[in-house]
PDB file of N, CA and C in Angstrom:
ATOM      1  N   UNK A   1     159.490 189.973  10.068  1.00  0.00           N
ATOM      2  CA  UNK A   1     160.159 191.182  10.476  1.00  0.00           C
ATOM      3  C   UNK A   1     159.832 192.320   9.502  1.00  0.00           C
ATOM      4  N   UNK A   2     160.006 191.911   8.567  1.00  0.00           N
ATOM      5  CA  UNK A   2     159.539 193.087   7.475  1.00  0.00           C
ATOM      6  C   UNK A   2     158.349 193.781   7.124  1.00  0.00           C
ATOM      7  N   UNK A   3     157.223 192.543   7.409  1.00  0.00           N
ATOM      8  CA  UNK A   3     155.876 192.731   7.656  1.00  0.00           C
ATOM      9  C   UNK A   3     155.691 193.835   8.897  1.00  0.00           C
ATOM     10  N   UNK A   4     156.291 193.718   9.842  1.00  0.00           N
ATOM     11  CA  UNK A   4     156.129 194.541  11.215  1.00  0.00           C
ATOM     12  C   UNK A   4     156.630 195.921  11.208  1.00  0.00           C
ATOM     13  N   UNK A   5     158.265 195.733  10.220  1.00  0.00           N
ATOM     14  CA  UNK A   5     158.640 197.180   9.450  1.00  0.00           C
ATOM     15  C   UNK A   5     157.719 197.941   9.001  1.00  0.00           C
ATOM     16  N   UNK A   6     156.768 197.092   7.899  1.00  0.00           N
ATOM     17  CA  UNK A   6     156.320 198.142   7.180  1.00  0.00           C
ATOM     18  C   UNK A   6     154.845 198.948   8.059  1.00  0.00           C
ATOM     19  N   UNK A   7     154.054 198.147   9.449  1.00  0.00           N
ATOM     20  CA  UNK A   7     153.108 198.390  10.165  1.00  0.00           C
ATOM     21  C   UNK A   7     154.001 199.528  11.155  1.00  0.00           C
ATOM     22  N   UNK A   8     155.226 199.725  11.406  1.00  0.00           N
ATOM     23  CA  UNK A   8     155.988 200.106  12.166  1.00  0.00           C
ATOM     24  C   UNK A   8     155.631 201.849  11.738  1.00  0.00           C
ATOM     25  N   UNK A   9     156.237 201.438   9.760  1.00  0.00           N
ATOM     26  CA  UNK A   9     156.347 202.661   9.265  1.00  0.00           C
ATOM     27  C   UNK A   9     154.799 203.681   8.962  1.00  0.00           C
ATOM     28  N   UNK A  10     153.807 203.143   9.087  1.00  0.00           N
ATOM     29  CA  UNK A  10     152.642 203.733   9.722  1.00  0.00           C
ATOM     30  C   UNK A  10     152.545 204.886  10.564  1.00  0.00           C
ATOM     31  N   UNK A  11     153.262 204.402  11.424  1.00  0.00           N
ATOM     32  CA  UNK A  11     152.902 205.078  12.622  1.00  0.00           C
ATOM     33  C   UNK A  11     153.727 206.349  13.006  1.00  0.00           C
ATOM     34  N   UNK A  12     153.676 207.622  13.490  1.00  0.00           N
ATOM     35  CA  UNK A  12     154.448 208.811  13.918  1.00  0.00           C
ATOM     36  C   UNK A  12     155.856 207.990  14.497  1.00  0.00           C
ATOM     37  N   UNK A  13     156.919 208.830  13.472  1.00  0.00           N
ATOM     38  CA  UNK A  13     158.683 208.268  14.376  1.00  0.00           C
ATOM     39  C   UNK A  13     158.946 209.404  14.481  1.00  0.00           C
ATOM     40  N   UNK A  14     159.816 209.465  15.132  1.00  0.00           N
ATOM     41  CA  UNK A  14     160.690 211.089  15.079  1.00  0.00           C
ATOM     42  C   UNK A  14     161.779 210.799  13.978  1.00  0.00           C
ATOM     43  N   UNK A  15     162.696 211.635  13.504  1.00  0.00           N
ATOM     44  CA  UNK A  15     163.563 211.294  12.564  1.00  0.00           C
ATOM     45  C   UNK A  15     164.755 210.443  13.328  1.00  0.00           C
ATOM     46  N   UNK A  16     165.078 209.805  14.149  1.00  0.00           N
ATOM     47  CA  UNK A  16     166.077 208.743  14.628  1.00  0.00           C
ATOM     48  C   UNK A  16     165.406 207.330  14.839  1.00  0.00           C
ATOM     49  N   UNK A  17     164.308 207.516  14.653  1.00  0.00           N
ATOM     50  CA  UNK A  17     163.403 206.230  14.722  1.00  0.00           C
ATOM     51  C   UNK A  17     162.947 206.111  13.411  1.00  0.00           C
ATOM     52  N   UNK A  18     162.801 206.748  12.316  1.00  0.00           N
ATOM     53  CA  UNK A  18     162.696 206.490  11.416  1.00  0.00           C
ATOM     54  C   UNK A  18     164.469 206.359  10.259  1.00  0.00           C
ATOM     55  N   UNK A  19     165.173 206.810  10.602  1.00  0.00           N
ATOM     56  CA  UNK A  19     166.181 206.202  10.399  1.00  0.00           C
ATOM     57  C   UNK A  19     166.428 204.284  11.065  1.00  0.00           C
ATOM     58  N   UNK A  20     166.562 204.701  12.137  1.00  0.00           N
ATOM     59  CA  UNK A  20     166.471 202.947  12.697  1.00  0.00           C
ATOM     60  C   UNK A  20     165.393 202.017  11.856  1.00  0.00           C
ATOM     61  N   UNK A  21     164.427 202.468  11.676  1.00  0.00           N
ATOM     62  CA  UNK A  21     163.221 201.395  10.985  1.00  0.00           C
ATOM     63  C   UNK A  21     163.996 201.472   9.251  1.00  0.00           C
ATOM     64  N   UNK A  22     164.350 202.314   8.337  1.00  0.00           N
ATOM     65  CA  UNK A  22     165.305 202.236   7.485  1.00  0.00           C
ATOM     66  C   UNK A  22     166.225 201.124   7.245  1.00  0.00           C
ATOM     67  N   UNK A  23     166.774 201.255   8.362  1.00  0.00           N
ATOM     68  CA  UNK A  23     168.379 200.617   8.727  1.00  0.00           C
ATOM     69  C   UNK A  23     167.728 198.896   8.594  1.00  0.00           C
ATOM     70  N   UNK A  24     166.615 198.661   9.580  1.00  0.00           N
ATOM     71  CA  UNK A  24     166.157 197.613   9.857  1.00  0.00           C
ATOM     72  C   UNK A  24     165.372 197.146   8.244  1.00  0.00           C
ATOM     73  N   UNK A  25     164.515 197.991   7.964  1.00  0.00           N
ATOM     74  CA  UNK A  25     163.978 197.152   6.339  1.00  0.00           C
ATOM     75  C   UNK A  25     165.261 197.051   5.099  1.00  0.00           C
ATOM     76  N   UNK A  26     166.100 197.811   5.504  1.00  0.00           N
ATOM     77  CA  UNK A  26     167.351 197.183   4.484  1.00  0.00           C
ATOM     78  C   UNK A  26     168.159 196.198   4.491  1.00  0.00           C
ATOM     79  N   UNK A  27     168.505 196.049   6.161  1.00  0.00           N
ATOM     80  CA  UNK A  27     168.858 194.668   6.950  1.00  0.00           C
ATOM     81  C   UNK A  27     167.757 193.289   6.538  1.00  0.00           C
ATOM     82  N   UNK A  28     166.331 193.597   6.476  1.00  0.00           N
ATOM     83  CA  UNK A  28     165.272 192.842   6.341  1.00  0.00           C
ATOM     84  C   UNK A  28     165.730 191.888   4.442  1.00  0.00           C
ATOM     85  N   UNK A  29     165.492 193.026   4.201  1.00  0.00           N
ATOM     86  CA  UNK A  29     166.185 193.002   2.474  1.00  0.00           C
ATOM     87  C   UNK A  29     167.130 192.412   2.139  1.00  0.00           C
ATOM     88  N   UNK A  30     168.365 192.545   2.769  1.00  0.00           N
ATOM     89  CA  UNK A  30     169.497 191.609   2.252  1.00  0.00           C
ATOM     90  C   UNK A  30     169.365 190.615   3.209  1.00  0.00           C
ATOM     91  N   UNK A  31     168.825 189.759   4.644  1.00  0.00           N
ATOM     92  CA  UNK A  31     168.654 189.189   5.045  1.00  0.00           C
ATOM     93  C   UNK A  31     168.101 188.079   3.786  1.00  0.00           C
ATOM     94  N   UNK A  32     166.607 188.578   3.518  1.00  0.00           N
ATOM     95  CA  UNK A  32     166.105 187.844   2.561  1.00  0.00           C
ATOM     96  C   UNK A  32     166.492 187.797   1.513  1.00  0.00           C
ATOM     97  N   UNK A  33     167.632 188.616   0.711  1.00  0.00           N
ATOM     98  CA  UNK A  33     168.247 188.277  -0.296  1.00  0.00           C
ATOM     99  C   UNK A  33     169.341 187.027  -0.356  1.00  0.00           C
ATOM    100  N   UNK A  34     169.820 187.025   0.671  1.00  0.00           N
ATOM    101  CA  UNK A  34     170.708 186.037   1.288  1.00  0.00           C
ATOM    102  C   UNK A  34     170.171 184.652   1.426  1.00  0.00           C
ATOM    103  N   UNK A  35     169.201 184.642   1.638  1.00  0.00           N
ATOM    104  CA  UNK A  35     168.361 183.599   2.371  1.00  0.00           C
ATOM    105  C   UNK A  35     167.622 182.642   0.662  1.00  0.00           C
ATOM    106  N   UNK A  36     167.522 183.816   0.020  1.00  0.00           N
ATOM    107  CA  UNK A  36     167.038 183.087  -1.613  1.00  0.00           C
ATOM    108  C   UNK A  36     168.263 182.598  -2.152  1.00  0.00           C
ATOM    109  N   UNK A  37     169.456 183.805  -2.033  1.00  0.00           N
ATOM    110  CA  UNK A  37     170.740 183.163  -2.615  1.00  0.00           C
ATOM    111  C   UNK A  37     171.155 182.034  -2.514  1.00  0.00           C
ATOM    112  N   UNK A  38     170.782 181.618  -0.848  1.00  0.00           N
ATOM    113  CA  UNK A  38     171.164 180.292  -0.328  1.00  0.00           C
ATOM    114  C   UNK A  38     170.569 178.624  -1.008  1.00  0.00           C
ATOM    115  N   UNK A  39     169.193 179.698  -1.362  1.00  0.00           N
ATOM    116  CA  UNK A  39     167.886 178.734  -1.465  1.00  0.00           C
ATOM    117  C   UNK A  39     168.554 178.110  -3.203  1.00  0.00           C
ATOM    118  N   UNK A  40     168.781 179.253  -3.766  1.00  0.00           N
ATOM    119  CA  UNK A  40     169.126 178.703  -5.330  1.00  0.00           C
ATOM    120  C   UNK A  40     170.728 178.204  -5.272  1.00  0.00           C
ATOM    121  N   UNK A  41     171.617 178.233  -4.672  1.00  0.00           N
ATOM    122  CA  UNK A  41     172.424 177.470  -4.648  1.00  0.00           C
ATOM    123  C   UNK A  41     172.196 175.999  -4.473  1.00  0.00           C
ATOM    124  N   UNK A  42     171.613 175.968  -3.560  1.00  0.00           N
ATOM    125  CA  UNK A  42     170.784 174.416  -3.321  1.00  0.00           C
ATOM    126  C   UNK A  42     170.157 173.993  -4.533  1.00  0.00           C
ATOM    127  N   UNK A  43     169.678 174.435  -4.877  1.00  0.00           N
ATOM    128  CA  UNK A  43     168.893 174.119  -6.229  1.00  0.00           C
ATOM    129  C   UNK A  43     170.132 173.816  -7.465  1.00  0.00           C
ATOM    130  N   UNK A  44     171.001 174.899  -7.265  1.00  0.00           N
ATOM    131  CA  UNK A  44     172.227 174.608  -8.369  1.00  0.00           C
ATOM    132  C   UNK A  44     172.681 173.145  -8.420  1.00  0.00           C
ATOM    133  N   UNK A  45     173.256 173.163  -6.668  1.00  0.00           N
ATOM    134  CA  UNK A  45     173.910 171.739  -6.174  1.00  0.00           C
ATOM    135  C   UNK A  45     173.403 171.000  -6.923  1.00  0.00           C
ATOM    136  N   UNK A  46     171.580 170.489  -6.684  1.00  0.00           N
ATOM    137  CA  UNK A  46     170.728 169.322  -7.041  1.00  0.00           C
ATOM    138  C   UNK A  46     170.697 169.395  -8.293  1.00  0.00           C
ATOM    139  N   UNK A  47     170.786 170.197  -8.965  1.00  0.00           N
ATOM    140  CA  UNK A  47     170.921 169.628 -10.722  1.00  0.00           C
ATOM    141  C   UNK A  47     171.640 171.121 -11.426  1.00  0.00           C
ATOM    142  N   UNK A  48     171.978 170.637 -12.429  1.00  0.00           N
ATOM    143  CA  UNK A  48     172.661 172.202 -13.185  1.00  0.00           C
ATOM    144  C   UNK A  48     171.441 173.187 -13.546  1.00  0.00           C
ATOM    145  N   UNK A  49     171.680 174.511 -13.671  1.00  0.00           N
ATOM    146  CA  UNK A  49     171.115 175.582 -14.334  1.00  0.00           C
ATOM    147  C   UNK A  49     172.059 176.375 -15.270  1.00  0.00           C
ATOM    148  N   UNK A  50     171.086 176.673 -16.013  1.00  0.00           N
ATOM    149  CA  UNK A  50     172.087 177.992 -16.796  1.00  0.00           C
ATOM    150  C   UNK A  50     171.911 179.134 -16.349  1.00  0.00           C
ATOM    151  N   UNK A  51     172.924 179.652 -16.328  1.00  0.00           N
ATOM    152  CA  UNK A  51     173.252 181.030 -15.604  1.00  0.00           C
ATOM    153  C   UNK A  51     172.637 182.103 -16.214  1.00  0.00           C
ATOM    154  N   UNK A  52     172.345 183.226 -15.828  1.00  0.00           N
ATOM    155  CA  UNK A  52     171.616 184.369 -16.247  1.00  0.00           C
ATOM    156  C   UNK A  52     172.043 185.645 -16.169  1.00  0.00           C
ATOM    157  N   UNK A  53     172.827 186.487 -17.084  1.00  0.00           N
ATOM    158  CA  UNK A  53     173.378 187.754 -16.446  1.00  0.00           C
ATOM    159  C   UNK A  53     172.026 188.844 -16.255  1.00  0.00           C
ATOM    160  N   UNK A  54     172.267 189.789 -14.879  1.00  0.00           N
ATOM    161  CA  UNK A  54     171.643 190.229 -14.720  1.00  0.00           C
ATOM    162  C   UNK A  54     172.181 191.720 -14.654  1.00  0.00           C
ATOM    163  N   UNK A  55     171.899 192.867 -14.972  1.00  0.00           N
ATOM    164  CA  UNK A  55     172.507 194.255 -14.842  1.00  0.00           C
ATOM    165  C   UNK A  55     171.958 194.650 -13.110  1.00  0.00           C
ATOM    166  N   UNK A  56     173.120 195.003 -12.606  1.00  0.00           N
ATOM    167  CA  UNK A  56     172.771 195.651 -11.095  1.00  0.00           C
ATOM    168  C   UNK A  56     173.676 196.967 -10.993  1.00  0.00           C
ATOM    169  N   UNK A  57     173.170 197.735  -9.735  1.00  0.00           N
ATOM    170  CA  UNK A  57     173.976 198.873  -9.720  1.00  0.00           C
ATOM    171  C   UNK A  57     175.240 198.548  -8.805  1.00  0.00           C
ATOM    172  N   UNK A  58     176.130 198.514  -8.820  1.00  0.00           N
ATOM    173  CA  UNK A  58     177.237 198.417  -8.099  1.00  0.00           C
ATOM    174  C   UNK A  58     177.626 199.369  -7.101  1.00  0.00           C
ATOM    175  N   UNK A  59     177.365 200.809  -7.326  1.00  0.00           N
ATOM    176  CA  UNK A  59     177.526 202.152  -6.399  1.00  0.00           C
ATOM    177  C   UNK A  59     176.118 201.842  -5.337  1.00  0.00           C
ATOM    178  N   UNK A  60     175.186 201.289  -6.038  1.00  0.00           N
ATOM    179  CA  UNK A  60     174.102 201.298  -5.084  1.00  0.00           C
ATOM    180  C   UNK A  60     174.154 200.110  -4.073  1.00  0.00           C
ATOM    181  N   UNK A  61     174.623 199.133  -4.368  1.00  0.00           N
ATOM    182  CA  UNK A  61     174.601 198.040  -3.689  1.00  0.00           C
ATOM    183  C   UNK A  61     175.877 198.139  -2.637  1.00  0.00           C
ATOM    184  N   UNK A  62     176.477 198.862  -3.166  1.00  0.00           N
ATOM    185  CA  UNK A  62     178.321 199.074  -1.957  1.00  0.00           C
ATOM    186  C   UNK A  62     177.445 200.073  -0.920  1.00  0.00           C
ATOM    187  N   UNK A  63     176.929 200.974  -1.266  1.00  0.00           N
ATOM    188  CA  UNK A  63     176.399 201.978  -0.612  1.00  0.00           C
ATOM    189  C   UNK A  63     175.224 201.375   0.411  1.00  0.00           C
ATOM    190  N   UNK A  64     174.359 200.930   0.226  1.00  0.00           N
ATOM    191  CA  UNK A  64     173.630 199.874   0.752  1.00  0.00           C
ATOM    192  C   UNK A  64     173.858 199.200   1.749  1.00  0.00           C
ATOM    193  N   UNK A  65     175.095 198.677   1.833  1.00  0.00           N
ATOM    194  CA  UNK A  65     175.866 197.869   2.827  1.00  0.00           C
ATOM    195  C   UNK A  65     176.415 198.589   3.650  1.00  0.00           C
ATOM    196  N   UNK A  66     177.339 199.961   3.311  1.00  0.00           N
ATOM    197  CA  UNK A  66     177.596 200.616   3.878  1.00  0.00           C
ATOM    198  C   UNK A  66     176.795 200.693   4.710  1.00  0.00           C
ATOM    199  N   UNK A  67     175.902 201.526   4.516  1.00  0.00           N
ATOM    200  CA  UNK A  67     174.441 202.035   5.251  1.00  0.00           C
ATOM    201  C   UNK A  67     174.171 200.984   6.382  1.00  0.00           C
ATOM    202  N   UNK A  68     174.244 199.819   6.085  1.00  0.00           N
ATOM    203  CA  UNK A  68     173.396 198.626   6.866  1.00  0.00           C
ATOM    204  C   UNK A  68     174.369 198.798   8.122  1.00  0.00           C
ATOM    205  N   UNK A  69     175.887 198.591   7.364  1.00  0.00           N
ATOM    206  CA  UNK A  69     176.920 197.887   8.584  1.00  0.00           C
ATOM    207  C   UNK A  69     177.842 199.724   9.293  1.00  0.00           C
ATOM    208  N   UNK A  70     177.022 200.309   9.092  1.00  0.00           N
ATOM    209  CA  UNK A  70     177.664 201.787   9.327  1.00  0.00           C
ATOM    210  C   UNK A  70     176.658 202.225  10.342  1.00  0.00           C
ATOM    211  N   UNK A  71     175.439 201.703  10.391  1.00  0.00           N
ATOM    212  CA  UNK A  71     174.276 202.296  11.151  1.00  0.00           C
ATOM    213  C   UNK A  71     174.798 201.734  13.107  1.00  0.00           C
TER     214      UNK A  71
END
């Protein structure tokens, strides 16, 4: 899907079609963020890891979602 996003974004949109293709590679994005999250939990299950703090933006990531589930 994302692959097709980005051949999508190639091509002449008008600005409501290029909003929609937006909407869709950010959907694409946390789809697949979700989908790794899932993947390393599994991995947790099967044996321990040590945890890793990571710095993220918090305004950006609320906003983000917004965007996704607002579109």
């Amino acid at each position: 899907m994302l692959g097709m996003a980005l051949l999508l974004e190639k091509t002449p949109l008008t600005t409501q079609q290029q909003d929609y293709l937006t909407t869709m590679q950010q959907a694409g994005h946390q789809l697949l963020m979700l989908i790794n999250d899932v993947l390393d939990l599994t991995k947790i299950t099967s044996r321990p890891q040590p945890l890793v703090q990571a710095p993220f933006d918090v305004l950006s990531t609320l906003q983000g979602a917004q965007q996704t589930v607002g579109a």
